[in-house]
PDB file of N, CA and C in Angstrom:
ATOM      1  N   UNK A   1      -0.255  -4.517  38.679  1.00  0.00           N
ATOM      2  CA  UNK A   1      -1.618  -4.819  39.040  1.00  0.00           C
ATOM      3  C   UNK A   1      -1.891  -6.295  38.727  1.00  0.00           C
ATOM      4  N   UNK A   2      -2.246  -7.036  39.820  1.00  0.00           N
ATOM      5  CA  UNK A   2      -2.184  -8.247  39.455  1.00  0.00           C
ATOM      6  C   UNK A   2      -3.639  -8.963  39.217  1.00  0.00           C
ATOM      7  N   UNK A   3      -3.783  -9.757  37.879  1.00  0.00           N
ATOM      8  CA  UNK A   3      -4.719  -9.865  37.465  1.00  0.00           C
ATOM      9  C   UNK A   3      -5.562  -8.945  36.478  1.00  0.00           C
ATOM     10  N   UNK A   4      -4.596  -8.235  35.969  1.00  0.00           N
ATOM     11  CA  UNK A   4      -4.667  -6.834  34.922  1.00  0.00           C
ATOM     12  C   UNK A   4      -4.967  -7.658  33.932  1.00  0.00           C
ATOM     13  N   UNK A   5      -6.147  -7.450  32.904  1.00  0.00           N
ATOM     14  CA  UNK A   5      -6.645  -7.419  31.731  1.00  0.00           C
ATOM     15  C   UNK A   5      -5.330  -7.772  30.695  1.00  0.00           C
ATOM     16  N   UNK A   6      -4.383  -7.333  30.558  1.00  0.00           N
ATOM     17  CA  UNK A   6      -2.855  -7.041  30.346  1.00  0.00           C
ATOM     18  C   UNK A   6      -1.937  -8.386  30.656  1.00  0.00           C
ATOM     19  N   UNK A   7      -1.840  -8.077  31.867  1.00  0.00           N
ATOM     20  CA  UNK A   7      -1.552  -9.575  32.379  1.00  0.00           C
ATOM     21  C   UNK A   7      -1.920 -10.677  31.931  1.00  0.00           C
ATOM     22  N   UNK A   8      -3.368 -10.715  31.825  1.00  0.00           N
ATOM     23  CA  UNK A   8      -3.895 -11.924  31.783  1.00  0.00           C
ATOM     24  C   UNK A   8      -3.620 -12.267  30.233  1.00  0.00           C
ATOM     25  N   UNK A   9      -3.662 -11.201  28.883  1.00  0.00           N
ATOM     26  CA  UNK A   9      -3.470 -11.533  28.174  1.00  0.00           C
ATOM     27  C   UNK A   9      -2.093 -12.075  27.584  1.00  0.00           C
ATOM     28  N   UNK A  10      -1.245 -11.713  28.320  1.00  0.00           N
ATOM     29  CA  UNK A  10       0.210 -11.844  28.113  1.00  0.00           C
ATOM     30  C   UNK A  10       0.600 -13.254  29.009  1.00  0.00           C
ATOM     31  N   UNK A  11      -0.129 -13.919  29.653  1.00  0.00           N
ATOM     32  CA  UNK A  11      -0.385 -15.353  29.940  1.00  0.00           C
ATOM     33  C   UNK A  11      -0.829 -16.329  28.803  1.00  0.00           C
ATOM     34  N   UNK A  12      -1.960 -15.988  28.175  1.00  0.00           N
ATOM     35  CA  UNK A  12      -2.513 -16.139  27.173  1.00  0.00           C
ATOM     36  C   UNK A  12      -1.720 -16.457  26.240  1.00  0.00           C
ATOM     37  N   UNK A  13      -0.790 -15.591  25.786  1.00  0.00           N
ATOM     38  CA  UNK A  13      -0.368 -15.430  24.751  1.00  0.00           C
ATOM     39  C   UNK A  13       1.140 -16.716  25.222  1.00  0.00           C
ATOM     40  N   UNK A  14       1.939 -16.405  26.384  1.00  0.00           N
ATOM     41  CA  UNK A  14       2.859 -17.333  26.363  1.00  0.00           C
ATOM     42  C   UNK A  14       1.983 -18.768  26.961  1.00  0.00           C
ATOM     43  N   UNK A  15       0.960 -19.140  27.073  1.00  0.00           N
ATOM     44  CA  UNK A  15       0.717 -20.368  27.456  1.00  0.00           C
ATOM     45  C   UNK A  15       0.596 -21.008  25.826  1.00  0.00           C
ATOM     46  N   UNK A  16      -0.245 -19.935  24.817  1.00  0.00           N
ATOM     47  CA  UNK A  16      -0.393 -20.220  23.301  1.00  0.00           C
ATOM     48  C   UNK A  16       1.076 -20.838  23.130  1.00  0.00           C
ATOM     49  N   UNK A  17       2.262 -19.946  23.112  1.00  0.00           N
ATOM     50  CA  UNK A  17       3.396 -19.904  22.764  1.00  0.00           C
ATOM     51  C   UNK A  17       4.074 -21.633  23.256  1.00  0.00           C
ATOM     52  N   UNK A  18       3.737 -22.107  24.280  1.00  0.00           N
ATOM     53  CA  UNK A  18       3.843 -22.983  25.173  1.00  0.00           C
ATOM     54  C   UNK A  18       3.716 -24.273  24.056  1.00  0.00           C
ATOM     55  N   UNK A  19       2.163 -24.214  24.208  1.00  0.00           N
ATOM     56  CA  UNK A  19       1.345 -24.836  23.340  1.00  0.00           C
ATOM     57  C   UNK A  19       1.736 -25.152  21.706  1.00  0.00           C
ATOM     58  N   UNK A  20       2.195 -24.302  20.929  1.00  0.00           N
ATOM     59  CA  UNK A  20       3.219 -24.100  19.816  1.00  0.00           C
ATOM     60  C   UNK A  20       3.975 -25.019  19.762  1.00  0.00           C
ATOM     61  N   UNK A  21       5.233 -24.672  20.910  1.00  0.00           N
ATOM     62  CA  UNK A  21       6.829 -25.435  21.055  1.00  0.00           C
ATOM     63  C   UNK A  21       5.976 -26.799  21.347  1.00  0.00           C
ATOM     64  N   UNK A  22       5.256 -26.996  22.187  1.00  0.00           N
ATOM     65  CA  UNK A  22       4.827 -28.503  22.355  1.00  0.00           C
ATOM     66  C   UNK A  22       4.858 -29.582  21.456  1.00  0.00           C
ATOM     67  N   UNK A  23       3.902 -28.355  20.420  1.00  0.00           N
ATOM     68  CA  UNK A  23       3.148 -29.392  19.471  1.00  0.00           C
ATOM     69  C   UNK A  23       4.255 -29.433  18.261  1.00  0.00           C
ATOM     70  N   UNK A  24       5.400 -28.310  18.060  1.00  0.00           N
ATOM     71  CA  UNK A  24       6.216 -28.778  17.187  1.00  0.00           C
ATOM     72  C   UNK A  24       7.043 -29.608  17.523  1.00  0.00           C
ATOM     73  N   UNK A  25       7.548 -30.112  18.627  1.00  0.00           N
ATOM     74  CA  UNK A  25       8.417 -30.790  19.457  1.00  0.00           C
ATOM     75  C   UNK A  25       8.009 -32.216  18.947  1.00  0.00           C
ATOM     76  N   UNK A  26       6.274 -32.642  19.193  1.00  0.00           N
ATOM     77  CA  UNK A  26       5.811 -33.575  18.467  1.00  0.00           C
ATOM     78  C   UNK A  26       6.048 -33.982  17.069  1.00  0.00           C
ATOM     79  N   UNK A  27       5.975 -32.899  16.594  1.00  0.00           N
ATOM     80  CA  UNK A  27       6.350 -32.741  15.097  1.00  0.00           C
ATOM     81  C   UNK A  27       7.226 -33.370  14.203  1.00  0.00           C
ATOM     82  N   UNK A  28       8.324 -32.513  14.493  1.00  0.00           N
ATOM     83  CA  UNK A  28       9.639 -32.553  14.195  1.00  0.00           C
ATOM     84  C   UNK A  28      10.260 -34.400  14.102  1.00  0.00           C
ATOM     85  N   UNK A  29      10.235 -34.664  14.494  1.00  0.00           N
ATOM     86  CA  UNK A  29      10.804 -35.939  14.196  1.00  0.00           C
ATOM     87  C   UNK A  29       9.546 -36.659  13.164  1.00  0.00           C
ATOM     88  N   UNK A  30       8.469 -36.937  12.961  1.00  0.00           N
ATOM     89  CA  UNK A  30       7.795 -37.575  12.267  1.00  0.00           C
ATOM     90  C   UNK A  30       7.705 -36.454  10.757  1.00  0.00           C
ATOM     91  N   UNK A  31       7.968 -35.287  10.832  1.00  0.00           N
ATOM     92  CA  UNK A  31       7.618 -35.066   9.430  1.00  0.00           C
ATOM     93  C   UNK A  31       8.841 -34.612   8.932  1.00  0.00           C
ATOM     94  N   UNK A  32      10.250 -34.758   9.698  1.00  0.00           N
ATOM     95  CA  UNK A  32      11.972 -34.468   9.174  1.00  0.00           C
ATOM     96  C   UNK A  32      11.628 -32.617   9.116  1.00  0.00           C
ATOM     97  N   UNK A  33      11.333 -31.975  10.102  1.00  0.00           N
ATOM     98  CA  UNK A  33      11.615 -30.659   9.976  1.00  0.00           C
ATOM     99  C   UNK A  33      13.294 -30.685  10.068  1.00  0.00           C
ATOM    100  N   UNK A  34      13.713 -29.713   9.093  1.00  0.00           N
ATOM    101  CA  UNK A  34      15.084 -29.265   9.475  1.00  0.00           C
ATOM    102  C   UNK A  34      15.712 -28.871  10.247  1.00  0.00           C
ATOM    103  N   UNK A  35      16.819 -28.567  10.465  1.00  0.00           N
ATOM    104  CA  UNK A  35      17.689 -27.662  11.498  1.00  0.00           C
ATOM    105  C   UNK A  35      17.820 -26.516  11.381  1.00  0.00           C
ATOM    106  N   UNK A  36      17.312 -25.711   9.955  1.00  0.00           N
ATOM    107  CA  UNK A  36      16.827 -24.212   9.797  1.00  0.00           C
ATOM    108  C   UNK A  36      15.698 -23.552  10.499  1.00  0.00           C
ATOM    109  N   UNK A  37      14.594 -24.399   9.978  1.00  0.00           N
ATOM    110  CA  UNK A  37      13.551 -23.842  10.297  1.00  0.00           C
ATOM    111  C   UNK A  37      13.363 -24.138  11.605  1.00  0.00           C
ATOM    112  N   UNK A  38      14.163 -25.135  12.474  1.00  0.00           N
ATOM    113  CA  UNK A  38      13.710 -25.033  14.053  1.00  0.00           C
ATOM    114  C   UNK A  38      14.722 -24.018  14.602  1.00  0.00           C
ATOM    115  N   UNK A  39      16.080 -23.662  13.540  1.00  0.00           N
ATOM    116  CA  UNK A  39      16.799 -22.296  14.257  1.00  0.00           C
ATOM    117  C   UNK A  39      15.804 -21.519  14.105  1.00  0.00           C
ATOM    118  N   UNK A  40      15.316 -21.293  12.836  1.00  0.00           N
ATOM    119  CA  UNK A  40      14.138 -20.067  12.708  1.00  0.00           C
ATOM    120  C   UNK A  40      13.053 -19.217  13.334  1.00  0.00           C
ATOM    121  N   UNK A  41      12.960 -20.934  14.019  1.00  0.00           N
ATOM    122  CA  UNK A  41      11.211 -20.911  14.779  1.00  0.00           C
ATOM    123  C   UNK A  41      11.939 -20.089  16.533  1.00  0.00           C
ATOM    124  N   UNK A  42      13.146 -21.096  16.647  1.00  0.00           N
ATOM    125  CA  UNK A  42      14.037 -20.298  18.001  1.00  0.00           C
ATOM    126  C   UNK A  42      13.847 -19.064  18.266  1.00  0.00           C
ATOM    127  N   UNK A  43      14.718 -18.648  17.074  1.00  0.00           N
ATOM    128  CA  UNK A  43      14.647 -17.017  17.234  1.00  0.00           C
ATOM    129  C   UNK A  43      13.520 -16.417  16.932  1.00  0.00           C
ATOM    130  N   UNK A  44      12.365 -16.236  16.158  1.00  0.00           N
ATOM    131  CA  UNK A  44      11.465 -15.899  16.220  1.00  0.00           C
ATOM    132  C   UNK A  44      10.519 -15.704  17.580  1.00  0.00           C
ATOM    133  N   UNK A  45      10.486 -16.802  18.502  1.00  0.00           N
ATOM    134  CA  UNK A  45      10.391 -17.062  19.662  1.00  0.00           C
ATOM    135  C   UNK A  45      10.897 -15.996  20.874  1.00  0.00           C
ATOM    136  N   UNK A  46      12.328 -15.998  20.536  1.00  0.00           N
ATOM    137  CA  UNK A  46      13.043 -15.480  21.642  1.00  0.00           C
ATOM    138  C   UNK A  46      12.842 -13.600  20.657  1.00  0.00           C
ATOM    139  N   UNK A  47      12.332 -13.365  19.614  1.00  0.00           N
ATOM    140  CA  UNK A  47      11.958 -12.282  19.356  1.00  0.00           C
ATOM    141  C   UNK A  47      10.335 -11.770  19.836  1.00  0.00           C
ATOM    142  N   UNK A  48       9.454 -12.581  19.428  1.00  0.00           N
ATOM    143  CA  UNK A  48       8.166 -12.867  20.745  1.00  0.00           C
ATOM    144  C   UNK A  48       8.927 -12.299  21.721  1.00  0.00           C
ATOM    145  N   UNK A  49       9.067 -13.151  22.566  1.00  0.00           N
ATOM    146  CA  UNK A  49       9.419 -12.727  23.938  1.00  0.00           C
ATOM    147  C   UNK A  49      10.233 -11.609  24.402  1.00  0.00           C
ATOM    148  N   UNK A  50      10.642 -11.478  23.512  1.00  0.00           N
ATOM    149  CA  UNK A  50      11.626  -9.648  23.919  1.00  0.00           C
ATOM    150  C   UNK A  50      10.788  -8.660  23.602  1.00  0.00           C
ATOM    151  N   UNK A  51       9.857  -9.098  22.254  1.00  0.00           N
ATOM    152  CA  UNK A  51       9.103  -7.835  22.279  1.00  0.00           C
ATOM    153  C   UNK A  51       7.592  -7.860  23.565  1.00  0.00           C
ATOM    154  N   UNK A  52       7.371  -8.939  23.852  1.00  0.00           N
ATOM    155  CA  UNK A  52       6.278  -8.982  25.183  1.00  0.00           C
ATOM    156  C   UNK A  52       6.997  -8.699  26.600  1.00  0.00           C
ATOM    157  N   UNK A  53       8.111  -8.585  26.478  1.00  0.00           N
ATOM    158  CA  UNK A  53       8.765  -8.147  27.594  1.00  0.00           C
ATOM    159  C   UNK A  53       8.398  -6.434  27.459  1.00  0.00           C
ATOM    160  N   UNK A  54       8.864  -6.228  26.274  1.00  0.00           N
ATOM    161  CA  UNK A  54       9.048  -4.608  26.131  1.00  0.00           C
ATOM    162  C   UNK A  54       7.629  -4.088  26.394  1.00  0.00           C
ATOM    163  N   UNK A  55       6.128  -4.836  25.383  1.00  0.00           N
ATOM    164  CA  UNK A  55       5.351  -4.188  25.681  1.00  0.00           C
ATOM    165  C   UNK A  55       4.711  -3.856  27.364  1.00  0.00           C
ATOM    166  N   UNK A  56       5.080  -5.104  27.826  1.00  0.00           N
ATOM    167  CA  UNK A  56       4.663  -5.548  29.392  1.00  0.00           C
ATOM    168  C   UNK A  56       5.075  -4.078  30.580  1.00  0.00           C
ATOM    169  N   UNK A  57       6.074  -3.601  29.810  1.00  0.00           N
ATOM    170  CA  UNK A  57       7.376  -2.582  30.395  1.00  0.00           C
ATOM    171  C   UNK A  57       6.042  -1.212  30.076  1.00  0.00           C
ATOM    172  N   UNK A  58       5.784  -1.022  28.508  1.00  0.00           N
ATOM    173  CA  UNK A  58       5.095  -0.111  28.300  1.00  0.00           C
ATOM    174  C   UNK A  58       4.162   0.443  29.112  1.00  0.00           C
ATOM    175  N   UNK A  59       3.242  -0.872  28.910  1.00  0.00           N
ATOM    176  CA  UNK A  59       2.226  -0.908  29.612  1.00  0.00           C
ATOM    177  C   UNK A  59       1.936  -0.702  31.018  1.00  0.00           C
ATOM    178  N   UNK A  60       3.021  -1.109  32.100  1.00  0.00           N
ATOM    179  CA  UNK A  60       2.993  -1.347  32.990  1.00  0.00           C
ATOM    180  C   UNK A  60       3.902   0.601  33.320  1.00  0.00           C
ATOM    181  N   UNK A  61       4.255   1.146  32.429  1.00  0.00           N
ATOM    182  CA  UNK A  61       5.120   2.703  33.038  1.00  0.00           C
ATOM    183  C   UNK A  61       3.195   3.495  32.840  1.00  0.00           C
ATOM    184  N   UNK A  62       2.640   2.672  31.784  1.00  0.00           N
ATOM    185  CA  UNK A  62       1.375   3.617  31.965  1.00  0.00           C
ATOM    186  C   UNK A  62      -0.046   3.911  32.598  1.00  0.00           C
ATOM    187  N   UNK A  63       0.037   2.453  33.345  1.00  0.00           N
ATOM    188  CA  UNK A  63      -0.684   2.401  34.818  1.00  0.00           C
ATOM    189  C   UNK A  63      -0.072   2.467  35.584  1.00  0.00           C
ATOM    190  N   UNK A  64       1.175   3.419  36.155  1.00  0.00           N
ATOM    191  CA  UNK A  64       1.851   3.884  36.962  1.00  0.00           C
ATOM    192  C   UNK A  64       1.319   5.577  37.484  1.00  0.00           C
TER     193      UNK A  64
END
């Protein structure tokens, strides 16, 4: 359903996500973030996104 309440929030949420990587991207070189915590922030990320995949899946078998 396009333009689903759902949808729209799960835009929301990866434009936020967007917005995040941006502003740490800025970051990172002026305040010496490490090479941990930007592996950290990676995967955390790519864990976001697997689990908004999954809910998207949920959601979407139950307006079916």
């Amino acid at each position: 359903m396009e333009g689903s309440r759902t949808e729209q929030a799960i835009r929301r949420i990866e434009a936020a996500l967007n917005r995040i990587d941006a502003a740490s991207d800025k970051l990172a070189p002026a305040s010496g973030i490490d090479s941990e915590l930007t592996a950290r922030h990676e995967a955390l990320r790519g864990e976001v996104a697997a689990t908004l995949r999954d809910l998207d899946r949920l959601i979407e078998g139950l307006e079916q």
